[in-house]
C-alpha atoms as a PDB file:
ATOM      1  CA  UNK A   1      -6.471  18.723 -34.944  1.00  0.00           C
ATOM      2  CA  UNK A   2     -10.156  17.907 -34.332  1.00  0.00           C
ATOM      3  CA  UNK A   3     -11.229  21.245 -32.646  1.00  0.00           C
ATOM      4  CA  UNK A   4     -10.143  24.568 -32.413  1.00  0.00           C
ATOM      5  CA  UNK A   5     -10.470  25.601 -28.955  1.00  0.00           C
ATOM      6  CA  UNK A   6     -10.411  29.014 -26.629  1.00  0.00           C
ATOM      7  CA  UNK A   7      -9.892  29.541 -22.871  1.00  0.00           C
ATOM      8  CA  UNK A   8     -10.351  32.418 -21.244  1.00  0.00           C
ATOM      9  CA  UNK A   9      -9.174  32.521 -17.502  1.00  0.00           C
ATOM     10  CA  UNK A  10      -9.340  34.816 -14.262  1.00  0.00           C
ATOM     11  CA  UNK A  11      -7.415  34.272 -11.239  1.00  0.00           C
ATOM     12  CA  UNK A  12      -8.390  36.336  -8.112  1.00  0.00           C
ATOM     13  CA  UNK A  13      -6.778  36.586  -4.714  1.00  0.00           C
ATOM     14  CA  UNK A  14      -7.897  39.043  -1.811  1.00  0.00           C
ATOM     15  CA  UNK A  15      -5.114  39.061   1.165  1.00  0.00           C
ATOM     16  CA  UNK A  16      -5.306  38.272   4.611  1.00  0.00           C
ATOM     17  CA  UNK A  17      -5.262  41.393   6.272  1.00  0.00           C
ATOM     18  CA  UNK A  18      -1.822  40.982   8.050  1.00  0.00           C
ATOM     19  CA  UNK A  19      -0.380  38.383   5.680  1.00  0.00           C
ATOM     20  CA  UNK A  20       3.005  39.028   5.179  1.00  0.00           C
ATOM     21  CA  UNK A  21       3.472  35.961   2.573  1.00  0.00           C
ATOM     22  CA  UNK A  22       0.799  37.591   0.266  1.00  0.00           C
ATOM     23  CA  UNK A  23      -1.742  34.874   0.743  1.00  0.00           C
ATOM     24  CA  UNK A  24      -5.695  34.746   1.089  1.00  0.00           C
ATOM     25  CA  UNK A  25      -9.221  33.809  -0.296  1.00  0.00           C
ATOM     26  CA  UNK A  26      -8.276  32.897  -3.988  1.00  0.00           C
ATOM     27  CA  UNK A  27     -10.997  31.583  -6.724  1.00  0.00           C
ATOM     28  CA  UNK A  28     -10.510  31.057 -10.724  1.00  0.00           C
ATOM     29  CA  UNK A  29     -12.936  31.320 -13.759  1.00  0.00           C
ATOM     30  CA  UNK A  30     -12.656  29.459 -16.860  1.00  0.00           C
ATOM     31  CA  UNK A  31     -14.753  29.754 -19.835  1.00  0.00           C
ATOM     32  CA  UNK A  32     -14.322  27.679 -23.038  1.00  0.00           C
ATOM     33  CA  UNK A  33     -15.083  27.566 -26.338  1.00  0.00           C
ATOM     34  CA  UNK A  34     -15.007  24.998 -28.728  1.00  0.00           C
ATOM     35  CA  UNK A  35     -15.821  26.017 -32.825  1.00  0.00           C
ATOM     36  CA  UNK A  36     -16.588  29.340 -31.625  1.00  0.00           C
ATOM     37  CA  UNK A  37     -18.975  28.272 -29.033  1.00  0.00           C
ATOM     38  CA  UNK A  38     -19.180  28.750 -25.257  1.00  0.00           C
ATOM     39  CA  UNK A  39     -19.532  25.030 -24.332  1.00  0.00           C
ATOM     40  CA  UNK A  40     -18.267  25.353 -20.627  1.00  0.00           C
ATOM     41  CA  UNK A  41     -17.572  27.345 -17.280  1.00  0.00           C
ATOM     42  CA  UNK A  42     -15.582  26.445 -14.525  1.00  0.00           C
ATOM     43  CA  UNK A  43     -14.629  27.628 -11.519  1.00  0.00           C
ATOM     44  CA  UNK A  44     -13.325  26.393  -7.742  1.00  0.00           C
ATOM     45  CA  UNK A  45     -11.463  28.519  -4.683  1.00  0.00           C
ATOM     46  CA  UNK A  46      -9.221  27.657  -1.879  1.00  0.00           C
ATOM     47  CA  UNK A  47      -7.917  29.523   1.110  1.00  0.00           C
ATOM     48  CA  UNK A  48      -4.775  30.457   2.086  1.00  0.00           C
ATOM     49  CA  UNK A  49      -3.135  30.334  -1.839  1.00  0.00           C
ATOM     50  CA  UNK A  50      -2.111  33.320  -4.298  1.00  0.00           C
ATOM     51  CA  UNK A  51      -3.285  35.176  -7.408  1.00  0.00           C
ATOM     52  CA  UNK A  52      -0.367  32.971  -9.752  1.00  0.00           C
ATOM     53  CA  UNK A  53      -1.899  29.545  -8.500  1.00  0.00           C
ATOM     54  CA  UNK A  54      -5.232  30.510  -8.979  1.00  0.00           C
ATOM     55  CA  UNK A  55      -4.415  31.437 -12.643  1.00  0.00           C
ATOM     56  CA  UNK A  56      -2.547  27.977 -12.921  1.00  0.00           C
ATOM     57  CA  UNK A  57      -5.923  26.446 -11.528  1.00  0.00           C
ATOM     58  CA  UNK A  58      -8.209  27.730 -14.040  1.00  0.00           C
ATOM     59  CA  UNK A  59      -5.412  26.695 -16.931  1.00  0.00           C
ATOM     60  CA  UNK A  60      -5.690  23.005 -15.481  1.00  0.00           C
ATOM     61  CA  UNK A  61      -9.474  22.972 -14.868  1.00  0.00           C
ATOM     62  CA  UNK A  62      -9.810  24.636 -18.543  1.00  0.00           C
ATOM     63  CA  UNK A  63      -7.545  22.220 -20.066  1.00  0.00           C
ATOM     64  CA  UNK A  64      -9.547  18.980 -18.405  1.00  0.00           C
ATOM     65  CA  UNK A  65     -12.193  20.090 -20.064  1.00  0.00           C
ATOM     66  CA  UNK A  66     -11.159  19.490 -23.414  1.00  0.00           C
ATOM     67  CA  UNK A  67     -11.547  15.763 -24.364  1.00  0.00           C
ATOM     68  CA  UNK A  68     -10.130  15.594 -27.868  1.00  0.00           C
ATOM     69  CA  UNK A  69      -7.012  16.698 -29.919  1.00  0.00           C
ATOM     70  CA  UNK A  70      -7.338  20.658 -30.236  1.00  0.00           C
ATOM     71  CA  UNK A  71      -5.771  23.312 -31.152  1.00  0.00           C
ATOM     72  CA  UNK A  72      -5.880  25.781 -28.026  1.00  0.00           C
ATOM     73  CA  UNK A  73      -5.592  29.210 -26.906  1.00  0.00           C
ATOM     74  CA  UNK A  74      -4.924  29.988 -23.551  1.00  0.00           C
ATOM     75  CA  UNK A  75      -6.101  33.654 -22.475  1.00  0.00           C
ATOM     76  CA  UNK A  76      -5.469  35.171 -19.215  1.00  0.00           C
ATOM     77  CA  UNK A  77      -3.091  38.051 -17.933  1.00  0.00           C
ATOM     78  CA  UNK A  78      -0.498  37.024 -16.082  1.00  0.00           C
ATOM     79  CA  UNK A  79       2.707  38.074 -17.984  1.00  0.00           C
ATOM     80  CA  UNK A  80       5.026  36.182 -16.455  1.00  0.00           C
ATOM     81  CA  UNK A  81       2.634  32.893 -16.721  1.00  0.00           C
ATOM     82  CA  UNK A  82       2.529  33.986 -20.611  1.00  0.00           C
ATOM     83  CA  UNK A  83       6.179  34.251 -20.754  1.00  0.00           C
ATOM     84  CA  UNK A  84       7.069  31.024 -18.654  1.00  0.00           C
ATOM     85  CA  UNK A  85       5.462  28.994 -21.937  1.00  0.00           C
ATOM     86  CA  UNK A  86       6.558  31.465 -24.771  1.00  0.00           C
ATOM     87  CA  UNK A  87      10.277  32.097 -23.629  1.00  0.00           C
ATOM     88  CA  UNK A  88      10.970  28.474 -22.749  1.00  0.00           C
ATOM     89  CA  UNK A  89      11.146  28.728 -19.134  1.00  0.00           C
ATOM     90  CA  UNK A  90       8.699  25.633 -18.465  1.00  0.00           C
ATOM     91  CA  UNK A  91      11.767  23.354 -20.114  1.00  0.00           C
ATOM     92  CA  UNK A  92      14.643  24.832 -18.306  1.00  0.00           C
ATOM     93  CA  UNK A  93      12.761  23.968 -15.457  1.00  0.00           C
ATOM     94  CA  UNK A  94      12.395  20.590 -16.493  1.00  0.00           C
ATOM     95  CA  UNK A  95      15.659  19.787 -17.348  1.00  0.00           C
ATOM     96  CA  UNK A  96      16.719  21.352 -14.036  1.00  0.00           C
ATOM     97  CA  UNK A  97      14.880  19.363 -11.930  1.00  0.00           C
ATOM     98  CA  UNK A  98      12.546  22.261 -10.706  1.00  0.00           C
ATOM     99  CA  UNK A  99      15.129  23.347  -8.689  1.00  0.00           C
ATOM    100  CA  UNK A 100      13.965  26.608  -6.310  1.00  0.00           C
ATOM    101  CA  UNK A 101      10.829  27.237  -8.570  1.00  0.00           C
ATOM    102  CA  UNK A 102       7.643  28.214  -6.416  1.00  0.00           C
ATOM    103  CA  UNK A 103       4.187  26.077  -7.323  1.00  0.00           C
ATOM    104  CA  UNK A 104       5.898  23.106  -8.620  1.00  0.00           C
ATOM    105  CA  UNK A 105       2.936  21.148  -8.401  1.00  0.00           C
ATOM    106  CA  UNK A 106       0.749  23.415 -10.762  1.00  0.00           C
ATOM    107  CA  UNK A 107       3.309  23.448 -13.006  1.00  0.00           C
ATOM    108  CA  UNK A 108       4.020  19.959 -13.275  1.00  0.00           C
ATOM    109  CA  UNK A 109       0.473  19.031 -13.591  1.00  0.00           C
ATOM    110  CA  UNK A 110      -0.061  21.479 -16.464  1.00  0.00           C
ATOM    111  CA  UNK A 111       3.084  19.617 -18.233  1.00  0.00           C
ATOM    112  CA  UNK A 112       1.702  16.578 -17.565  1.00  0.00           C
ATOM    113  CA  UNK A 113      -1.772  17.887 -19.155  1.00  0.00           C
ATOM    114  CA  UNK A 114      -0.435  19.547 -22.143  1.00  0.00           C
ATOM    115  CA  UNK A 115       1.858  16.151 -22.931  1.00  0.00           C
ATOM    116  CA  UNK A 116      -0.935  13.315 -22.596  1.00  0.00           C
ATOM    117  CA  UNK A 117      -3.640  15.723 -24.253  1.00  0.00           C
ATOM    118  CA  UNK A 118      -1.190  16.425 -27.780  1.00  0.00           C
ATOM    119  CA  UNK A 119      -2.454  19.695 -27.576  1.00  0.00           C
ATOM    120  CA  UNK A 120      -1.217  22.502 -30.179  1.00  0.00           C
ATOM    121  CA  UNK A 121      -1.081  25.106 -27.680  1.00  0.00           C
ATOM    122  CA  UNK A 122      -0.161  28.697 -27.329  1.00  0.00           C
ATOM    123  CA  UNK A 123      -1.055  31.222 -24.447  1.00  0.00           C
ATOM    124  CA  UNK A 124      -1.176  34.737 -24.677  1.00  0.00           C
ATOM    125  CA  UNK A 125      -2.116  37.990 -22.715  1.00  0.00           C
ATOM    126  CA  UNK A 126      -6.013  38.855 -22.304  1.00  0.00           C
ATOM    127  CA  UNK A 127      -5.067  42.281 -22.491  1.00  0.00           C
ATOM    128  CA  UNK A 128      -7.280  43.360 -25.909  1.00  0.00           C
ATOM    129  CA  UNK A 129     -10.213  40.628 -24.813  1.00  0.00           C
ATOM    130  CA  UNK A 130     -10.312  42.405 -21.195  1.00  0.00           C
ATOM    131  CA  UNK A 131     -13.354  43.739 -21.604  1.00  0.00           C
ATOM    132  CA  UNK A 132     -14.776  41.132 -23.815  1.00  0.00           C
ATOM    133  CA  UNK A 133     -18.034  39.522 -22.503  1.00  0.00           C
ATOM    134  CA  UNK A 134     -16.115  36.006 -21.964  1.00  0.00           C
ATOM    135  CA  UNK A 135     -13.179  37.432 -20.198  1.00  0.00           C
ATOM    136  CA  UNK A 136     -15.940  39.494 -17.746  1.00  0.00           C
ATOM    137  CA  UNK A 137     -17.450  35.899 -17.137  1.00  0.00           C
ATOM    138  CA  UNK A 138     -14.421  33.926 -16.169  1.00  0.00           C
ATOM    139  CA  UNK A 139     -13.158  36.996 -14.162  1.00  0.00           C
ATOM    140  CA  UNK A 140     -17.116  37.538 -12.227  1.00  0.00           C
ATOM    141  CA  UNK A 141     -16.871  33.709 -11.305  1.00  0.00           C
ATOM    142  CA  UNK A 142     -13.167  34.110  -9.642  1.00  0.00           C
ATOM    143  CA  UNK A 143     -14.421  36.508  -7.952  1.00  0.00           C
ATOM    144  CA  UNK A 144     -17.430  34.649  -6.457  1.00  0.00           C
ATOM    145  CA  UNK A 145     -15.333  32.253  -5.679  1.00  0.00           C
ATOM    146  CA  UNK A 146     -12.723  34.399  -3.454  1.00  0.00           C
ATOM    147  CA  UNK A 147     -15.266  36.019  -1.755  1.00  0.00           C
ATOM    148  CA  UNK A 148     -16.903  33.001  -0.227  1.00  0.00           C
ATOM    149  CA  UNK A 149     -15.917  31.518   3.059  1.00  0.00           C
ATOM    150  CA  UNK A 150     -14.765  27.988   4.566  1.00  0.00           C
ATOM    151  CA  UNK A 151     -12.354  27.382   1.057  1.00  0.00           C
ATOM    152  CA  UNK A 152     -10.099  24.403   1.473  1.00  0.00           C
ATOM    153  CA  UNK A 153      -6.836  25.173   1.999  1.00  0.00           C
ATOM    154  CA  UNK A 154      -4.340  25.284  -0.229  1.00  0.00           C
ATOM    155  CA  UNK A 155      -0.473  25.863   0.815  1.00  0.00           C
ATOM    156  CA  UNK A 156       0.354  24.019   3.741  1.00  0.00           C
ATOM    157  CA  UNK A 157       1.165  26.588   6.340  1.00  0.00           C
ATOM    158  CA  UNK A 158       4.981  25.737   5.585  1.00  0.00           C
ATOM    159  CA  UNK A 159       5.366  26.768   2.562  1.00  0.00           C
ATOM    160  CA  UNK A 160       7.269  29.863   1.202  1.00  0.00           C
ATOM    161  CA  UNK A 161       6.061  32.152  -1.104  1.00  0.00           C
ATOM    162  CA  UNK A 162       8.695  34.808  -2.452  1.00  0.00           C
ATOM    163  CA  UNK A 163       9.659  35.071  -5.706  1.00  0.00           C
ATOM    164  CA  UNK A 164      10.940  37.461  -8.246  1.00  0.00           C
ATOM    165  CA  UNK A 165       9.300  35.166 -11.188  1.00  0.00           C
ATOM    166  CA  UNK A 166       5.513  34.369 -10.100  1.00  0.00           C
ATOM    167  CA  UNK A 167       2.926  36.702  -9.376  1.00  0.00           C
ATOM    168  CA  UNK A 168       1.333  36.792  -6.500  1.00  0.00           C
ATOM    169  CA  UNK A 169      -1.957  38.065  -4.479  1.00  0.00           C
ATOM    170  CA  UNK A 170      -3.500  41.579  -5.098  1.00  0.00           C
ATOM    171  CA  UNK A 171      -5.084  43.192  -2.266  1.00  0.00           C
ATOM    172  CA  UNK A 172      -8.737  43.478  -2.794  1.00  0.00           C
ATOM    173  CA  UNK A 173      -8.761  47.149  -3.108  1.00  0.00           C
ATOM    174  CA  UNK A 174      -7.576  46.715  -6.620  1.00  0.00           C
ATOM    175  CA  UNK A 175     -10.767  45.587  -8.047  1.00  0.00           C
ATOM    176  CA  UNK A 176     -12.270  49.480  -7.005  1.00  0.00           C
ATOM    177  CA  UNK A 177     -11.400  52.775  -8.381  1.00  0.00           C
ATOM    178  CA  UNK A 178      -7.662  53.633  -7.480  1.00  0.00           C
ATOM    179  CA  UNK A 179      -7.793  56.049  -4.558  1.00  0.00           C
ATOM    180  CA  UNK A 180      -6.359  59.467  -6.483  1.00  0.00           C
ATOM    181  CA  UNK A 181      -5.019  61.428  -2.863  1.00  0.00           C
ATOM    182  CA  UNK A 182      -2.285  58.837  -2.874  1.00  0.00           C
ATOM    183  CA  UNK A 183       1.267  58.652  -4.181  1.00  0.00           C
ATOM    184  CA  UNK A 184       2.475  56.556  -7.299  1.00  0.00           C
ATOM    185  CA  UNK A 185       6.231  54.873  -7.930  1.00  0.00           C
ATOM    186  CA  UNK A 186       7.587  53.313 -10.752  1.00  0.00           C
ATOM    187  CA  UNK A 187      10.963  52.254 -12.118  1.00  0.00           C
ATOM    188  CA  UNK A 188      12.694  51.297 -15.434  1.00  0.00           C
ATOM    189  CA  UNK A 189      15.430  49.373 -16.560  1.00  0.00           C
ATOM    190  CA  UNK A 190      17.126  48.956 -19.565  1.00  0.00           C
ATOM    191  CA  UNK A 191      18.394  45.453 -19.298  1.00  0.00           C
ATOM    192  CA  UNK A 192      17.322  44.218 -15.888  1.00  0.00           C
ATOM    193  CA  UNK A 193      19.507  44.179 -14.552  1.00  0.00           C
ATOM    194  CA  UNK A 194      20.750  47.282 -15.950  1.00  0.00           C
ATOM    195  CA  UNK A 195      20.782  51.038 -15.759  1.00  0.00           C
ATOM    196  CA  UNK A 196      17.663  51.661 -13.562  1.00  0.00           C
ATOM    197  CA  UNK A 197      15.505  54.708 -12.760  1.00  0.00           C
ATOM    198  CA  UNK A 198      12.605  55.166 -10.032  1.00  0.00           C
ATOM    199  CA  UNK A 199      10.695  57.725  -8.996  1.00  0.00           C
ATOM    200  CA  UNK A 200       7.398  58.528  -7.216  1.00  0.00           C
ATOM    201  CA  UNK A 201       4.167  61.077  -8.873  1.00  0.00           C
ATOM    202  CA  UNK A 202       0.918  62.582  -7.377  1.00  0.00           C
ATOM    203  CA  UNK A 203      -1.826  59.992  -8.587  1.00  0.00           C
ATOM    204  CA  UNK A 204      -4.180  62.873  -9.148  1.00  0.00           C
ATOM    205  CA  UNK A 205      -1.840  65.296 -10.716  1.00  0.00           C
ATOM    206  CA  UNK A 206       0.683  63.465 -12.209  1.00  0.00           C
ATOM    207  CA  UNK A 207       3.775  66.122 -10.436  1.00  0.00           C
ATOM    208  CA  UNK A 208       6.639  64.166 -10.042  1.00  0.00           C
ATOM    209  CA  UNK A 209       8.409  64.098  -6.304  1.00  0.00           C
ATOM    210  CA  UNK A 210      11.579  62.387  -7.357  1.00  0.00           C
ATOM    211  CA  UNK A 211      13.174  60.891  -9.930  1.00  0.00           C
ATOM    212  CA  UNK A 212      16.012  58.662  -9.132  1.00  0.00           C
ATOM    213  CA  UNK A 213      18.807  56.591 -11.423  1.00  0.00           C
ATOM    214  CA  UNK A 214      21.185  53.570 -10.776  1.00  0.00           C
ATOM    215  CA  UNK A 215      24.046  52.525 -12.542  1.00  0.00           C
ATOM    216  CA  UNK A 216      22.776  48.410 -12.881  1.00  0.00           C
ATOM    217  CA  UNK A 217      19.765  47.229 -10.350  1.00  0.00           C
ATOM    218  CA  UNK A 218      16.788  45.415 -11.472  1.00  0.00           C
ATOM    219  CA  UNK A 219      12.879  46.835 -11.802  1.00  0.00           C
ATOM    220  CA  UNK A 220      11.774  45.571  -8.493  1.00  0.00           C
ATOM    221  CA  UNK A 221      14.779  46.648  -6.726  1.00  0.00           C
ATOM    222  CA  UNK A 222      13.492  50.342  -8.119  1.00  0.00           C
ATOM    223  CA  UNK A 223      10.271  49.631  -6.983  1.00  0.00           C
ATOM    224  CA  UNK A 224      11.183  48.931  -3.366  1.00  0.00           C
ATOM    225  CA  UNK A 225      13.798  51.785  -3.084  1.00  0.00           C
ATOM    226  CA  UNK A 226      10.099  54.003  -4.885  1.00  0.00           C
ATOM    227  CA  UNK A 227       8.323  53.022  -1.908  1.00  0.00           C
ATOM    228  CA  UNK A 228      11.220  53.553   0.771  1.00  0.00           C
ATOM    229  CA  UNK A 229      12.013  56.878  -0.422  1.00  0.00           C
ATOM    230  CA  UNK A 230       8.306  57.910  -0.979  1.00  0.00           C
ATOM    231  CA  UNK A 231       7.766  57.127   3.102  1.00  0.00           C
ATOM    232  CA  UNK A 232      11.021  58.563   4.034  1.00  0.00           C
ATOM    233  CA  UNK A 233      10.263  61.785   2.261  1.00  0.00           C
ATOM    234  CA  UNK A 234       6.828  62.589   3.233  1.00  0.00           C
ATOM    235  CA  UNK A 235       7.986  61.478   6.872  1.00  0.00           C
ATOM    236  CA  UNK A 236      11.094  63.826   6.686  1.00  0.00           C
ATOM    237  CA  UNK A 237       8.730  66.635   5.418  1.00  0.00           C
ATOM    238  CA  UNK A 238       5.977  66.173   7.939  1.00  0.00           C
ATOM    239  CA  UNK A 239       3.823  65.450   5.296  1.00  0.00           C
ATOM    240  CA  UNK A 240       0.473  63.013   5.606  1.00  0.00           C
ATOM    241  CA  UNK A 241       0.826  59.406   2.982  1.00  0.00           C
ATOM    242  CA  UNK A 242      -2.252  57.595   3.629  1.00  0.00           C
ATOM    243  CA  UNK A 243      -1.642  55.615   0.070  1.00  0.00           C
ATOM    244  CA  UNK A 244       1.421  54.431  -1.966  1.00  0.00           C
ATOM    245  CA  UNK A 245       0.776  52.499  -4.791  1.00  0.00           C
ATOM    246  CA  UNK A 246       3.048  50.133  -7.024  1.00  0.00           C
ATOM    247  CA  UNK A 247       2.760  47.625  -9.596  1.00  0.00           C
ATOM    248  CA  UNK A 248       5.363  45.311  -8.042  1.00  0.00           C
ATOM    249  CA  UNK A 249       4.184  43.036  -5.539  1.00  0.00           C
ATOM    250  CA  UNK A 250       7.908  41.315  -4.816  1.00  0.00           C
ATOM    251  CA  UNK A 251       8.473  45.329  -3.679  1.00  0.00           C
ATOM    252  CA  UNK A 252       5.468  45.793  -2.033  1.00  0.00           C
ATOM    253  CA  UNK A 253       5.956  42.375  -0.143  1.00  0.00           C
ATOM    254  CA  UNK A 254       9.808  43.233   0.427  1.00  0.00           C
ATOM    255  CA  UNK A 255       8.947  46.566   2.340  1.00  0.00           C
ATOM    256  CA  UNK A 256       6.353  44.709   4.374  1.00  0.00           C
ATOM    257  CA  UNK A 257       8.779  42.222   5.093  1.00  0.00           C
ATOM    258  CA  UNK A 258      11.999  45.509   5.597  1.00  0.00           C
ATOM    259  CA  UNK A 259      14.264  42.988   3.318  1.00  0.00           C
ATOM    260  CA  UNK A 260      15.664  43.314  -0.178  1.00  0.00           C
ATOM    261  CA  UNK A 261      15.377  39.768  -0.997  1.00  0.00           C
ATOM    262  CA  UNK A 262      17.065  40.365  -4.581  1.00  0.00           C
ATOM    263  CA  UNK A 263      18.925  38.011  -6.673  1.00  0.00           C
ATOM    264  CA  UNK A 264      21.015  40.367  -8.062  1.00  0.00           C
ATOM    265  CA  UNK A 265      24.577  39.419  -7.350  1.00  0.00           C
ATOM    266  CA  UNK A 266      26.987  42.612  -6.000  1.00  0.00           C
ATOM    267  CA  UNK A 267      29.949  43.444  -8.235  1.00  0.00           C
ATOM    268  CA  UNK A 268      31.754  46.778  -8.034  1.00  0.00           C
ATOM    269  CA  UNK A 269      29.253  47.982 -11.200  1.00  0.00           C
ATOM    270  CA  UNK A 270      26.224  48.088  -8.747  1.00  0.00           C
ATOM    271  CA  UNK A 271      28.121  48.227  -5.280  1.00  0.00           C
ATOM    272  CA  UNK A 272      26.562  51.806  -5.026  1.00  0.00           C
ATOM    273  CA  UNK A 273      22.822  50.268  -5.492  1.00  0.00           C
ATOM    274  CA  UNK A 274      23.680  47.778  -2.765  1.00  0.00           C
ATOM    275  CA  UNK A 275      24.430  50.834  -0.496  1.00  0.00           C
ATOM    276  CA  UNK A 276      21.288  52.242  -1.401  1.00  0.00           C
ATOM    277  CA  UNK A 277      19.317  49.008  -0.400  1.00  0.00           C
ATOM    278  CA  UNK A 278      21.433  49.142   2.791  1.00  0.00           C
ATOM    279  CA  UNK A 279      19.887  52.283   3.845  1.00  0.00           C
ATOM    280  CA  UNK A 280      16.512  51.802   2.692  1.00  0.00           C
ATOM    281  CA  UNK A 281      16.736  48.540   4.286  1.00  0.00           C
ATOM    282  CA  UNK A 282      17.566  49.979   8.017  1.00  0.00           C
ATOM    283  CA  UNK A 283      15.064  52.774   7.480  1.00  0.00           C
ATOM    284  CA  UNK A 284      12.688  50.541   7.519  1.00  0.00           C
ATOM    285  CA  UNK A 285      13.954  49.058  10.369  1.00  0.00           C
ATOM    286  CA  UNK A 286      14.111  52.147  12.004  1.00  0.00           C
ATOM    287  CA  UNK A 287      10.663  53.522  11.235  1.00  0.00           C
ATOM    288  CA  UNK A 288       7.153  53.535  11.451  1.00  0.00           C
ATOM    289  CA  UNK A 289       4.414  54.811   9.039  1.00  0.00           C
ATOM    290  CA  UNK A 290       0.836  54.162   8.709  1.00  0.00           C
ATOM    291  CA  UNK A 291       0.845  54.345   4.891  1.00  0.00           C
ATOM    292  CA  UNK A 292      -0.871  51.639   3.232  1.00  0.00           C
ATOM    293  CA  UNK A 293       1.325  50.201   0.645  1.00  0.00           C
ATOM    294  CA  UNK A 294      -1.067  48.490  -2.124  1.00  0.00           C
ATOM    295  CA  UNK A 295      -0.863  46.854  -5.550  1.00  0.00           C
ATOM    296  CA  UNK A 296      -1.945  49.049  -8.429  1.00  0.00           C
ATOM    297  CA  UNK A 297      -4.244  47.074 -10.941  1.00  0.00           C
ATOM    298  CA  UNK A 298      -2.607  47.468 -13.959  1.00  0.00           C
ATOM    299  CA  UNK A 299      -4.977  45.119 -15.788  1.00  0.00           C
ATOM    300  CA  UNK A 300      -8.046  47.319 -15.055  1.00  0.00           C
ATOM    301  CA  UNK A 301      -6.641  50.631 -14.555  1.00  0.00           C
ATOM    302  CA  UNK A 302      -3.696  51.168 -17.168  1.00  0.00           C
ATOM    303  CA  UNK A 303      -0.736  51.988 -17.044  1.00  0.00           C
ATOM    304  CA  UNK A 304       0.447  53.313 -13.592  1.00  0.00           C
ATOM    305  CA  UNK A 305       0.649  57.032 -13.186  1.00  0.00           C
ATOM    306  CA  UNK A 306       4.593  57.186 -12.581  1.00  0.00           C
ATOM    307  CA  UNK A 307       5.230  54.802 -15.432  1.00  0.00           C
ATOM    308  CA  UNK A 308       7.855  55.803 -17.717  1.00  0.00           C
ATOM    309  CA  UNK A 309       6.118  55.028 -21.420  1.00  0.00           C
ATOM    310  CA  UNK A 310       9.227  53.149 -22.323  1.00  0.00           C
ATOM    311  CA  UNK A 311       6.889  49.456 -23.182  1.00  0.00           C
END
């Protein structure tokens, strides 16, 4: 390998303000070193696209970039973008055809990329370099970017969004202070799917409202019946909820959307969960609230308040 080389990318999304696909004004930062030195930036923005494809973007524009046989390092914080290289996923997908895998083109391209450049590649979580000066830099020019106005598009307006794999958009309120009068839920499962727990804290003080278990459901199936319960409680109380706040956006976007679009299959081991989605499912139906539901910003704020320490 000729050079050793370092990329350090930011995806940013903020959402349309009644998207209920999770879509909006998305740019990416890149910055790259080469022998230990900064030797380029890049960054570009689109409208109408998500926080996972702007990550993918910045990987792509990053990787361009590099002209000779390298060894690279990929930084960024997407987990699930992480994992998608270190578990294997990217083959399985390959050698099933892509079949029902969302931003097929990104990920293609990046194959293609990695292939024809002979790269000795690895990617891993920013989490440690978050504050790091070249990290700030890739994440102030994403920003920039998905602030500005008139951004080519980039989904057609067909396209379909959901999945329980890829990230997607973050409302912009994340990139402030979390708002501390507002209500926190988490879950935790041993297995997903497996034995599950949820339950929903004071931001500010930490005192727990509930604290739920399931026999076998999945973390973002916890997450959603967090939120339901949260709104259903406070509403049966008579009790104001201006805020909820949860680090799953498939739960955030499945509430929006009053659907439970799991993947979990029903068997009599989780037949009670299912009945439990049932009802949260026509409460929402049912219902109105004027609680903003909003991502929690893991990345800049920690851990969530209701999580259970069990990483």
């Amino acid at each position: 390998m000729n050079d050793e080389v370092k990329i350090f990318v930011y995806g940013s999304c903020v959402i349309y303000e009644n998207s209920e696909l999770a879509t909006g004004n998305g740019g990416y930062g890149a910055v790259i070193f080469v022998n230990e030195r900064r030797t380029d930036k890049v960054s570009g923005g689109f409208s109408h696209t998500t926080n996972a494809r702007m990550e993918m973007y910045g990987i792509i524009e990053g990787l361009r970039r590099i002209k000779s046989k390298s060894k690279v390092i990929v930084f960024l914080l997407s987990g699930n973008i992480v994992d998608t290289f270190t578990k294997g996923w990217l083959e399985n997908w390959k050698r099933n055809g892509f079949k029902k895998i969302k931003n097929v083109d990104l990920w293609k391209e990046i194959d293609r990329i990695i292939v024809e450049g002979e790269y000795e590649i690895k990617f891993e979580r920013a989490q440690e370099l978050r504050n790091s000066v070249d990290f700030l830099i890739a994440e102030k020019l994403a920003k920039t970017m998905s602030n500005k106005q008139n951004l080519q598009r980039d989904l057609p307006k067909e396209e379909k969004f959901f999945s329980e794999n890829i990230q997607t958009c973050e409302s912009k309120i994340i990139d402030s202070k979390p708002i501390t009068e507002s209500v926190c839920v988490d879950a935790s499962t041993i297995g997903n799917p497996g034995v599950t727990e949820y339950r929903a804290v004071d931001t500010r003080t930490r005192k727990e409202f509930f604290n739920y278990k399931l026999k076998e459901a999945t973390n973002n199936i916890g997450e959603f019946l967090g939120i339901v319960h949260t709104l259903a409680l406070f509403k049966k109380e008579n009790k104001p909820l201006k805020i909820i706040y949860s680090d799953s956006q498939n739960a955030i976007l499945w509430v929006r959307k009053k659907e439970c679009k799991t993947k979990l299959t029903p068997t009599e081991n989780n037949r009670k969960t299912f009945e439990v989605i049932e009802r949260a499912v026509n409460w929402l139906k049912n219902n109105d609230y004027d609680t903003k539901i909003l991502k929690w910003n893991t990345a800049v704020w920690g851990e969530i308040p209701a999580d259970y320490g069990r990483k």
